[in-house]
Protein backbone atom coordinates (compact mmCIF):
# COMPACT_ATOMS: atom_id res chain seq x y z
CA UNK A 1 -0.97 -13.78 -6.90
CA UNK A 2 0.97 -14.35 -10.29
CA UNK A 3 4.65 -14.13 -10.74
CA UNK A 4 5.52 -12.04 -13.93
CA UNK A 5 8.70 -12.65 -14.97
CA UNK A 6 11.60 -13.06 -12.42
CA UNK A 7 11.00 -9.79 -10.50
CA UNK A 8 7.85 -8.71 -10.65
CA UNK A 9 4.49 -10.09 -8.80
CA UNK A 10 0.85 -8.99 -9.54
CA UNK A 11 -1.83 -9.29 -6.98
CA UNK A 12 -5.05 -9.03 -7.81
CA UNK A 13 -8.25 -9.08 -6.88
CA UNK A 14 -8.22 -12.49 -6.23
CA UNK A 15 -9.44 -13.08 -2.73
CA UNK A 16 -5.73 -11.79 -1.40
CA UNK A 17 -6.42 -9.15 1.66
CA UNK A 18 -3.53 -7.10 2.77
CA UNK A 19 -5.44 -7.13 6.43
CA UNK A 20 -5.09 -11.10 6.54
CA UNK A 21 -1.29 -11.52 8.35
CA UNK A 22 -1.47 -15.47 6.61
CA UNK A 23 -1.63 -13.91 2.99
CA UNK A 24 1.00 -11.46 3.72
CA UNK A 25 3.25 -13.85 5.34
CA UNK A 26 2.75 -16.07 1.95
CA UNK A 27 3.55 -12.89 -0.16
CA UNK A 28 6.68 -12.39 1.77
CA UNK A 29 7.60 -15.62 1.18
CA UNK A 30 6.87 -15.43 -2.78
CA UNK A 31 8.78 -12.17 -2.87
CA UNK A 32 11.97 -13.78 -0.75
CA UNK A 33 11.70 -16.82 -2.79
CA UNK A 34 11.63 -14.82 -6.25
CA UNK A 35 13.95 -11.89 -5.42
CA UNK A 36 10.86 -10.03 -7.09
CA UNK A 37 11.51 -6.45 -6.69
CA UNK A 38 8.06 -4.61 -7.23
CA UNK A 39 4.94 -6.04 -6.74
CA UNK A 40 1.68 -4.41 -8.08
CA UNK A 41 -1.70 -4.29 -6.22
CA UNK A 42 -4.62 -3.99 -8.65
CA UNK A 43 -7.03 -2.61 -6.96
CA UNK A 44 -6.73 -1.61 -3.61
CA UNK A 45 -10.13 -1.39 -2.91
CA UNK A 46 -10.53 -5.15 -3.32
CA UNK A 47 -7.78 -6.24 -0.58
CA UNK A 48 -8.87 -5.47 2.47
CA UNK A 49 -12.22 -5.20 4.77
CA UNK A 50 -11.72 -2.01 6.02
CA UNK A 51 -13.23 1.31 5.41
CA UNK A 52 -11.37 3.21 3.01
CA UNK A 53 -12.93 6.82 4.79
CA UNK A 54 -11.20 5.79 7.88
CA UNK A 55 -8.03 5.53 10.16
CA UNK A 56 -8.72 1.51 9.91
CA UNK A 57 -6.54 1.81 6.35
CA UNK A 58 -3.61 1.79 8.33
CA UNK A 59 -4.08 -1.89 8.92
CA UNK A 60 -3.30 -2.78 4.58
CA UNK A 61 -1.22 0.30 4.37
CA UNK A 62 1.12 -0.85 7.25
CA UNK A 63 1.47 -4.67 6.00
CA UNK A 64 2.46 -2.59 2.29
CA UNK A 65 5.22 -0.56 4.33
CA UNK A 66 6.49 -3.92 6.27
CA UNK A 67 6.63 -5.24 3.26
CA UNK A 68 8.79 -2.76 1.55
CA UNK A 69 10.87 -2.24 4.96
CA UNK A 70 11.44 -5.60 5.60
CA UNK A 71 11.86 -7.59 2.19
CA UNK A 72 13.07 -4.95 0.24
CA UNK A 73 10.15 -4.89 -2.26
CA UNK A 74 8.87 -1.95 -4.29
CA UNK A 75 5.50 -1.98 -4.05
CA UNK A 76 2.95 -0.33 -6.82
CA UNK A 77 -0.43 0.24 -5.39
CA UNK A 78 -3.49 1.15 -7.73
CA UNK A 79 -6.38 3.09 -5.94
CA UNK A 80 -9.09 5.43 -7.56
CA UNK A 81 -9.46 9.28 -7.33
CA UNK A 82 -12.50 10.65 -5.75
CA UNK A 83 -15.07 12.23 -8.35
CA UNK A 84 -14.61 15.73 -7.38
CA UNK A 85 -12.42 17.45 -10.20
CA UNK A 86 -11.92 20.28 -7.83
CA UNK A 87 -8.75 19.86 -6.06
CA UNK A 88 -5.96 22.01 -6.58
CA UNK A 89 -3.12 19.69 -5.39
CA UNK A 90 -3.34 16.29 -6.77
CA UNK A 91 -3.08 14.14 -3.99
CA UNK A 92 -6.15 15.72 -2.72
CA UNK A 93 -8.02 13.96 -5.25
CA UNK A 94 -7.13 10.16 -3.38
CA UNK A 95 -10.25 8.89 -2.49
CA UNK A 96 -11.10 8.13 1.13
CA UNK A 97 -9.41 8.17 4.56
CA UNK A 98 -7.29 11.85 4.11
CA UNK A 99 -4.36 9.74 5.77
CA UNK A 100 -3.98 7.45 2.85
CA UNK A 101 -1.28 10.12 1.32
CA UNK A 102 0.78 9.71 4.59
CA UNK A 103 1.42 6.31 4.16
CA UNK A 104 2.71 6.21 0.73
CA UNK A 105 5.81 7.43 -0.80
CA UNK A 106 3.88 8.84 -3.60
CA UNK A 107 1.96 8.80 -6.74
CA UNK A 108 1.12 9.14 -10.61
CA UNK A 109 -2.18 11.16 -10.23
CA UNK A 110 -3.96 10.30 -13.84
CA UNK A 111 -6.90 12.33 -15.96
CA UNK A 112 -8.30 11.77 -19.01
CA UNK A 113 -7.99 13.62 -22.01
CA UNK A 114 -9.82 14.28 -24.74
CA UNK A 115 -8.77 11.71 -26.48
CA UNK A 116 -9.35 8.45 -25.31
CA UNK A 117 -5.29 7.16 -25.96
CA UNK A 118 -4.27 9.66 -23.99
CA UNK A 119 -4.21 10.33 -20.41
CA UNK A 120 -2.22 13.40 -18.03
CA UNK A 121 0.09 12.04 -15.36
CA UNK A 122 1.29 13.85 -12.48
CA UNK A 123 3.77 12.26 -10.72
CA UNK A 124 4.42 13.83 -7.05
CA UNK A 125 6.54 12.83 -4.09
CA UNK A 126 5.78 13.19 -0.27
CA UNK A 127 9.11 14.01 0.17
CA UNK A 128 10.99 15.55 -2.79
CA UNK A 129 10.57 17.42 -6.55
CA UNK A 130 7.76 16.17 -8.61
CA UNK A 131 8.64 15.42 -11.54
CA UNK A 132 7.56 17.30 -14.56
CA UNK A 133 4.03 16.50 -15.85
CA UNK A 134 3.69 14.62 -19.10
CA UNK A 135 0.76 13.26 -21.10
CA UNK A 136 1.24 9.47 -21.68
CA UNK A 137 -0.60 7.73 -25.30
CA UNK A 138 -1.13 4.24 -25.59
CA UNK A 139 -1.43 2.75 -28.94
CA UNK A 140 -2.14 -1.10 -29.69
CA UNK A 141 0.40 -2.14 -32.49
CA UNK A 142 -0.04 -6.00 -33.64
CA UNK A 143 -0.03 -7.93 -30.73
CA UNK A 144 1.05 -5.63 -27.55
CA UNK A 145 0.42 -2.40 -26.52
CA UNK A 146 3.20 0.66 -26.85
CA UNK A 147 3.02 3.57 -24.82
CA UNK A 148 4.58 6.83 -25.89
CA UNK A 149 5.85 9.50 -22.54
CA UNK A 150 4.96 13.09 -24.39
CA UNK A 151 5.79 15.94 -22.30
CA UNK A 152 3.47 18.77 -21.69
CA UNK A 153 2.98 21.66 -24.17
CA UNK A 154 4.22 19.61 -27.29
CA UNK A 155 2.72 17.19 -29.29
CA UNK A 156 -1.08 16.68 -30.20
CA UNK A 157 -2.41 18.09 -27.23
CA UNK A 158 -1.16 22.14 -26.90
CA UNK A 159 -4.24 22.66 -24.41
CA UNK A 160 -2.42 20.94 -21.67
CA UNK A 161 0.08 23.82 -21.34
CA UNK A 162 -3.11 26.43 -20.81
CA UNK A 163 -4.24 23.84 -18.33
CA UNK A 164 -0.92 24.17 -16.77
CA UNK A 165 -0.85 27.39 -16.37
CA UNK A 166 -4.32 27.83 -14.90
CA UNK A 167 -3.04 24.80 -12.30
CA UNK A 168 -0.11 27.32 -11.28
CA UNK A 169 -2.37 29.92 -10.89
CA UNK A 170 -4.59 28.28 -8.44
CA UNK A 171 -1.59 26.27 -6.18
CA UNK A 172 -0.33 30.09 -5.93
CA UNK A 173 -3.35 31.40 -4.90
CA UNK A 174 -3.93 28.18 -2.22
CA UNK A 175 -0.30 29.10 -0.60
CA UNK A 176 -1.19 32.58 -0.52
């Protein structure tokens, strides 16, 4: 656990597990101490003993929500897509336990480009608009990285906004 800053707390990989009610207790007491306001989870896979195909998730996922309920903490939670390109809705791409969407407020669903500075994000909402898709380029400049917000269908990359449109085509078809 490292405090960034004076709001914001990264936990890693570190041998913190989000199913162990001690380490929680001591993140609470970081985050009540610090006034942090978001803390970031990289990876999720790595904090916790559970099985990430089952129902058992709810154990991390509920100490994240308590968490957020109860201190008042944003909490930014990094977990891989499954390898299957074939969804039509992102949040079908979350890898594991199906339930895993319920629990969260939402997410920035992200693909690769061509290009290896560049990557899509989709940002969608359980509840609410999703925000409008938008490629995002990171560039190294001297000594810190810059990241440039482009959205869709202008810029570098005009095959996005065919990619788009096929996208539309197929979330039409899957309500239909």
């Amino acid at each position: 656990i490292d405090q960034l800053g004076d709001s914001l707390i990264l936990v890693t990989n570190q041998g913190f597990r989000l199913d162990s009610p001690n380490a929680v207790g001591r993140l609470r007491s970081l985050v009540e101490e610090t006034n942090a306001v978001l803390v970031i989870y990289d990876p999720l896979v790595e904090m916790h003993s559970q099985d990430e195909n089952t129902a058992d998730m709810r154990l991390p996922l509920g100490a994240l929500r308590r968490l957020r309920d109860e201190a008042g903490v944003s909490g930014l939670l990094v977990h891989h897509n499954s390898k299957n390109p074939a969804y039509v809705r992102p949040q079908e791409s979350i890898r594991g336990w199906t339930g895993i969407w319920g629990m969260v407020d939402g997410g920035w669903f992200v693909r690769p480009l061509d290009r290896d500075s560049e990557k899509r994000i989709e940002v969608v909402l359980r509840d609410g608009k999703p925000a409008d898709p938008f490629v995002l380029r990171a560039a190294f400049d001297t000594d810190a990285y810059r990241f440039e917000a482009i959205p869709i269908g202008t810029g570098p990359t005009p095959l996005l906004a065919a990619r788009d449109a096929k996208r539309v085509q197929q979330e039409q078809a899957a309500e239909a």
